[in-house]
Protein backbone atom coordinates (compact mmCIF):
# COMPACT_ATOMS: atom_id res chain seq x y z
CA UNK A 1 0.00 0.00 0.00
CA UNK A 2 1.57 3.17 -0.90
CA UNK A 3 1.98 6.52 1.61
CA UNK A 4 -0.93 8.47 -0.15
CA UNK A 5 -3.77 5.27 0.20
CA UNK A 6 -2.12 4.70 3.44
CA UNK A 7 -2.74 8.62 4.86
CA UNK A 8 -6.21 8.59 2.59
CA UNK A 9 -7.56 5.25 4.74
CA UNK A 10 -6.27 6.85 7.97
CA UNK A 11 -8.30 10.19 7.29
CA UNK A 12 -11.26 8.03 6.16
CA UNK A 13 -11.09 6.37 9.69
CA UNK A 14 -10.42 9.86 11.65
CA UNK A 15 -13.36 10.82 9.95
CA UNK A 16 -15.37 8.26 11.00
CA UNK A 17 -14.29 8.45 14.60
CA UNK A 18 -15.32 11.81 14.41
CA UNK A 19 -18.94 11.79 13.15
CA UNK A 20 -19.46 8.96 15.51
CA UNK A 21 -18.22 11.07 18.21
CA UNK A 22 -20.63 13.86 17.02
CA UNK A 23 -23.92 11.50 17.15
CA UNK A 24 -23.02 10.08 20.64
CA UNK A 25 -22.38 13.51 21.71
CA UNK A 26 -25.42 14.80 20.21
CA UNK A 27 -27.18 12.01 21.85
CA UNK A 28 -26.29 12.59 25.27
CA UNK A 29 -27.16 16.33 24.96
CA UNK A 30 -30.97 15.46 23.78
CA UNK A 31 -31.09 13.12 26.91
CA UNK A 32 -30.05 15.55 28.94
CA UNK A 33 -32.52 18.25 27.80
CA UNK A 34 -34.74 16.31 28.24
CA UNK A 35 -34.12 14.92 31.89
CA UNK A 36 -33.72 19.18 32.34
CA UNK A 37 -37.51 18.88 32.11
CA UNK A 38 -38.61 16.52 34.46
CA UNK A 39 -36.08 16.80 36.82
CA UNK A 40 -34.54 20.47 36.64
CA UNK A 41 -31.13 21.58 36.22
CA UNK A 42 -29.74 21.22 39.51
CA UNK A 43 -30.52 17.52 39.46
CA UNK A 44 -29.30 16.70 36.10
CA UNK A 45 -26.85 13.81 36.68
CA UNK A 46 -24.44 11.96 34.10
CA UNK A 47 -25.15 8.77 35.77
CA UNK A 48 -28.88 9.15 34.77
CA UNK A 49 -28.15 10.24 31.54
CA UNK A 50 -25.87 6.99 31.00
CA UNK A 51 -28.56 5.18 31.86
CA UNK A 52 -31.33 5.85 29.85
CA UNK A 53 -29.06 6.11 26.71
CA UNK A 54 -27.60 2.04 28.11
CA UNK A 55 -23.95 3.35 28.26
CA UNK A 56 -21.77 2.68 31.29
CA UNK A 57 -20.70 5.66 32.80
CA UNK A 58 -17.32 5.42 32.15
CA UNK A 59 -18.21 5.33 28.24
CA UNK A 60 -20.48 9.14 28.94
CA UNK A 61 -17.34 10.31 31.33
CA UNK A 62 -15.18 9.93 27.85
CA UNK A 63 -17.68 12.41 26.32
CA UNK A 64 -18.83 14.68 29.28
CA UNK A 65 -15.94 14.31 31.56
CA UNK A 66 -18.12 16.02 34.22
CA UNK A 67 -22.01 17.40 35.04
CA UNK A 68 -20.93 21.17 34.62
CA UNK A 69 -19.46 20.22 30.91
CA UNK A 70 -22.38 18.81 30.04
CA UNK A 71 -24.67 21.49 31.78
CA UNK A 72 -22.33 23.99 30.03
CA UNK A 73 -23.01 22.45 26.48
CA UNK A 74 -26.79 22.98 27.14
CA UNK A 75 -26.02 26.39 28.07
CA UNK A 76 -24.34 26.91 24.90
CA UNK A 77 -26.60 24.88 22.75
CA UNK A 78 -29.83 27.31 24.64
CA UNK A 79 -28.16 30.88 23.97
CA UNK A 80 -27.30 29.92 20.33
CA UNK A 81 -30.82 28.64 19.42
CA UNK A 82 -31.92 31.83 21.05
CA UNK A 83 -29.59 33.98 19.42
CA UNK A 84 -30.39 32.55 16.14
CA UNK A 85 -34.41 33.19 16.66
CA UNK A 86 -33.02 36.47 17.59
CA UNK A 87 -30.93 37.19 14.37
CA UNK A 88 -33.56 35.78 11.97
CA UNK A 89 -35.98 38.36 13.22
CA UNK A 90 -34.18 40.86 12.68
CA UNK A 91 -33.38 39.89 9.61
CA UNK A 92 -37.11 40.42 8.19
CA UNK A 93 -36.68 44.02 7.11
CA UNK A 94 -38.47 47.05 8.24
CA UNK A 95 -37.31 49.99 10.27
CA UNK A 96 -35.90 49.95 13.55
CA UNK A 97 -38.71 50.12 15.63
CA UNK A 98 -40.57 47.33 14.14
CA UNK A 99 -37.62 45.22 14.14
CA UNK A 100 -36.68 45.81 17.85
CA UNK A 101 -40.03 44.63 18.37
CA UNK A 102 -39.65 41.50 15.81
CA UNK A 103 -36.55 40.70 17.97
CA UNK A 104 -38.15 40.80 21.39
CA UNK A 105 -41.32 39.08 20.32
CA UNK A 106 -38.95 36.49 18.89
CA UNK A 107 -37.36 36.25 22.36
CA UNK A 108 -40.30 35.72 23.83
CA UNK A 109 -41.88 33.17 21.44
CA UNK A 110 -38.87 30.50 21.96
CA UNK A 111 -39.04 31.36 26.13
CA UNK A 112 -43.01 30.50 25.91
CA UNK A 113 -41.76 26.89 23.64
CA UNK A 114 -38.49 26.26 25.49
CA UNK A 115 -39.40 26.72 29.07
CA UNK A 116 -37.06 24.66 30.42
CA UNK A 117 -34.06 25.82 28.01
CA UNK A 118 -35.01 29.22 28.97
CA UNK A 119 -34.78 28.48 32.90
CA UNK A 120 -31.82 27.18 32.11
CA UNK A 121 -30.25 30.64 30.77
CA UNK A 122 -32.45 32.85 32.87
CA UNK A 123 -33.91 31.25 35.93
CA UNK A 124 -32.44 30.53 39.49
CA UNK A 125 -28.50 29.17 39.84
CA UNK A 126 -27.71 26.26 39.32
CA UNK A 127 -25.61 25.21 42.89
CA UNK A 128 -22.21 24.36 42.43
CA UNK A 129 -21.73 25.64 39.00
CA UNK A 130 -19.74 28.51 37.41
CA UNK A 131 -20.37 28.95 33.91
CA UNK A 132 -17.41 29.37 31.87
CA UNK A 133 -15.97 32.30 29.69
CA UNK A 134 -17.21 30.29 26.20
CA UNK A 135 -20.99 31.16 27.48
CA UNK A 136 -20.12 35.29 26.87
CA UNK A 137 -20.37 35.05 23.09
CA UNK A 138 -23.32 32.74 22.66
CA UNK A 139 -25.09 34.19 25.86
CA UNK A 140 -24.14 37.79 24.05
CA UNK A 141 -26.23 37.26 20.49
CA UNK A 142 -29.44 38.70 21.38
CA UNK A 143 -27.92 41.83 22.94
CA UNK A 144 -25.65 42.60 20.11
CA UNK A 145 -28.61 41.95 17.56
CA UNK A 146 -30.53 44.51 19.44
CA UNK A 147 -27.78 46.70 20.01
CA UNK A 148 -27.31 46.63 16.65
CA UNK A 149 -30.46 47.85 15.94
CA UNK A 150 -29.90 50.83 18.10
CA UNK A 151 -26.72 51.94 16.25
CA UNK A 152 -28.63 51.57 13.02
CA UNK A 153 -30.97 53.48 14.38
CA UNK A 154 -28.68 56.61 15.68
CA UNK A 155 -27.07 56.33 12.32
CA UNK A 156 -30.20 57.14 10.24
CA UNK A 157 -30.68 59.88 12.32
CA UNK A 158 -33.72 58.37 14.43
CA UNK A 159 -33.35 58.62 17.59
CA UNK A 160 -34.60 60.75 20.03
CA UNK A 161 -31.62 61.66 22.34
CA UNK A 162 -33.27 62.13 26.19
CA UNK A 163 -33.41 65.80 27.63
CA UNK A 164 -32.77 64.22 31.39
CA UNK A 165 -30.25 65.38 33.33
CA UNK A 166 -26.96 64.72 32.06
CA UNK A 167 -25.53 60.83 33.23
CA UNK A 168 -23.55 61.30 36.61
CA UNK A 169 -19.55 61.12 36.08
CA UNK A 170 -19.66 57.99 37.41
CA UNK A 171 -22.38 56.47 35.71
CA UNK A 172 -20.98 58.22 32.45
CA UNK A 173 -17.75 56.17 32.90
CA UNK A 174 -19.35 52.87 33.14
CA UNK A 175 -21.12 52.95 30.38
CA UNK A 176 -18.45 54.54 28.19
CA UNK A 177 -16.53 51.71 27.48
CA UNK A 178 -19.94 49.71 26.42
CA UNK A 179 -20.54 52.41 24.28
CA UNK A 180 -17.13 52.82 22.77
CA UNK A 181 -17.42 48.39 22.23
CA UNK A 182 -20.65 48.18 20.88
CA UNK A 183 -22.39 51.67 19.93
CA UNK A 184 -19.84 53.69 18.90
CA UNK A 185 -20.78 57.15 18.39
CA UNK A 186 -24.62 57.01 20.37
CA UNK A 187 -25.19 59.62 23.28
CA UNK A 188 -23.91 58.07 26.29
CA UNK A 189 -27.49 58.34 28.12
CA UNK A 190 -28.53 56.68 24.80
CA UNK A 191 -25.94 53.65 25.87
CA UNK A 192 -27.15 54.26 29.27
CA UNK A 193 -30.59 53.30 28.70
CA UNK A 194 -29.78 50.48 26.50
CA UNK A 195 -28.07 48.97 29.44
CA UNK A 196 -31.22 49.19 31.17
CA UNK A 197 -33.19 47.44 28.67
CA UNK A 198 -31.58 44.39 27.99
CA UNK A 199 -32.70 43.51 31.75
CA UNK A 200 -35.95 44.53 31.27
CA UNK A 201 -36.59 42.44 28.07
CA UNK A 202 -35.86 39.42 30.12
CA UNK A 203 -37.42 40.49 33.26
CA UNK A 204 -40.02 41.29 31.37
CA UNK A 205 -40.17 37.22 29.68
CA UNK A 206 -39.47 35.90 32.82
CA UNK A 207 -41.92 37.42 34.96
CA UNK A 208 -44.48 35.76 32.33
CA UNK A 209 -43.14 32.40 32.47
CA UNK A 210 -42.63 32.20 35.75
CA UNK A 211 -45.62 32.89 36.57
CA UNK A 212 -45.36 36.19 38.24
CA UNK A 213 -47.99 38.00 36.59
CA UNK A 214 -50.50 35.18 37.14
CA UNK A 215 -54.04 36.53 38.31
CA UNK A 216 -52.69 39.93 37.51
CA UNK A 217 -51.87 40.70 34.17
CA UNK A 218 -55.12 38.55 31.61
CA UNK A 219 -53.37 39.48 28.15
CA UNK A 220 -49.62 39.14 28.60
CA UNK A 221 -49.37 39.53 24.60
CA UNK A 222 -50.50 42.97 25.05
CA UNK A 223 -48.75 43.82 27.85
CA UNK A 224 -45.38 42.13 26.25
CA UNK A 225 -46.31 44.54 23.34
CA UNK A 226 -46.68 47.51 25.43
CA UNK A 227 -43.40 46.93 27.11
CA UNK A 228 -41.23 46.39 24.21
CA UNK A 229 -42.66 49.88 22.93
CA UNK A 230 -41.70 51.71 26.33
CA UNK A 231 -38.60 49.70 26.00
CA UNK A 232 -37.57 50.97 22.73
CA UNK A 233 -39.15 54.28 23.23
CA UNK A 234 -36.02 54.58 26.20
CA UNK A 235 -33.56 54.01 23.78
CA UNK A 236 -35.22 57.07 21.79
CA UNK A 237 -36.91 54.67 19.03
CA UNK A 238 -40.79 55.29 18.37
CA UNK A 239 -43.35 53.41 15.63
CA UNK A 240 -43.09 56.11 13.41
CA UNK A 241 -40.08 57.43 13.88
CA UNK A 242 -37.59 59.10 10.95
CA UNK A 243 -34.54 61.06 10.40
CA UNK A 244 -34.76 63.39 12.73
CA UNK A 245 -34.29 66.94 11.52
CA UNK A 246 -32.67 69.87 12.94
């Protein structure tokens, strides 16, 4: 057999390995999402997962060498499903306003199918685990999509800068390097208030699913609707807003 069939057969077998790899891994993940529904995060357990997919745990060990890898893949595998809703809606054209509001009702629509995904991301700690830095940049899509938004926004001239009271020096310098990151160019209290929203967008979600507004609020639709206007309106974005002119 000559060096070039030799290296060929090898890669064919790597290759192999690999997407065999991938399916067990892929596997292991579904069983564990869905044990995160019946039995919550903080009880997930490798062990049980190993067990319902009739592995040994030594064999799910070689995949998941702990709980907090595999809780972290879930993580990651919840924030990028939810950043990709996220993207696609603001993908669908329109102005800004109506596409801040695509993107949030987007958010909302996978929290109200993915409950327990969502409680994952959102809800109560899980004990014992620290998620790891690869979480920032999935865990990041939906606020840079709506940031993103914003600076379009400030661009075209459309936003409504806030006559408050100028941002205190200390509050000025903690959002500065946000706004230097991500909105270059916007009005710090512009930045200011964006910061505020992207809690209040998922404040607002979880309140919902959680049941918080139970017995309280009959049409959370219209009340999500109603928020995500006063959310963009903070940020200085209205329905009908244009170029503003001076």
């Amino acid at each position: 057999m000559c060096d070039t069939e030799a290296m060929g057969n090898t890669r064919v077998v790597s290759n192999a390995r690999q997407r065999v790899r991938e399916a067990v891994s892929a596997d292991i993940v579904a069983e564990a999402r869905r044990q995160l529904a019946i039995e919550g995060a903080a009880a997930l357990s490798l062990r049980a997962v190993a067990r319902e997919l009739g592995m040994a745990s030594s064999a799910v060990y070689r995949y998941f060498p702990s709980r907090d890898e595999l809780l972290t893949a879930l993580i990651v595998e919840g924030y990028d499903a939810l950043g990709e809703v996220a993207e696609a809606a603001a993908a669908t054209g329109g102005g800004t306003f109506r596409r801040f509001q695509a993107v949030c009702r987007a958010v909302r629509g996978w929290a109200l199918e993915h409950p327990h995904e969502y409680a994952l991301l959102y809800g109560s700690p899980i004990p014992g685990y620290r998620a790891p830095g690869l979480t920032v940049g999935p865990a990041s899509r939906v606020t840079l999509v709506l940031t993103a938004i914003v600076l379009e926004a400030h661009r075209a001239g459309e936003l409504t800068v806030p006559e408050d009271p100028p941002l205190s020096r200390a509050m000025a310098a903690a959002v500065r390097p946000i706004g230097q990151g991500v909105l270059p160019g916007v009005p710090l209290p512009i930045v200011a208030r964006a910061l505020a929203v992207w809690p209040q967008l998922f404040g607002q979600i979880s309140f919902e699913l959680f049941g918080r507004f139970d017995d309280l609020v009959h049409d959370t639709e219209v009340f999500f609707d109603f928020a995500v206007a006063e959310m963009a309106g903070l940020v200085g974005m209205h329905p009908r807003s244009g170029p503003r002119h001076n």
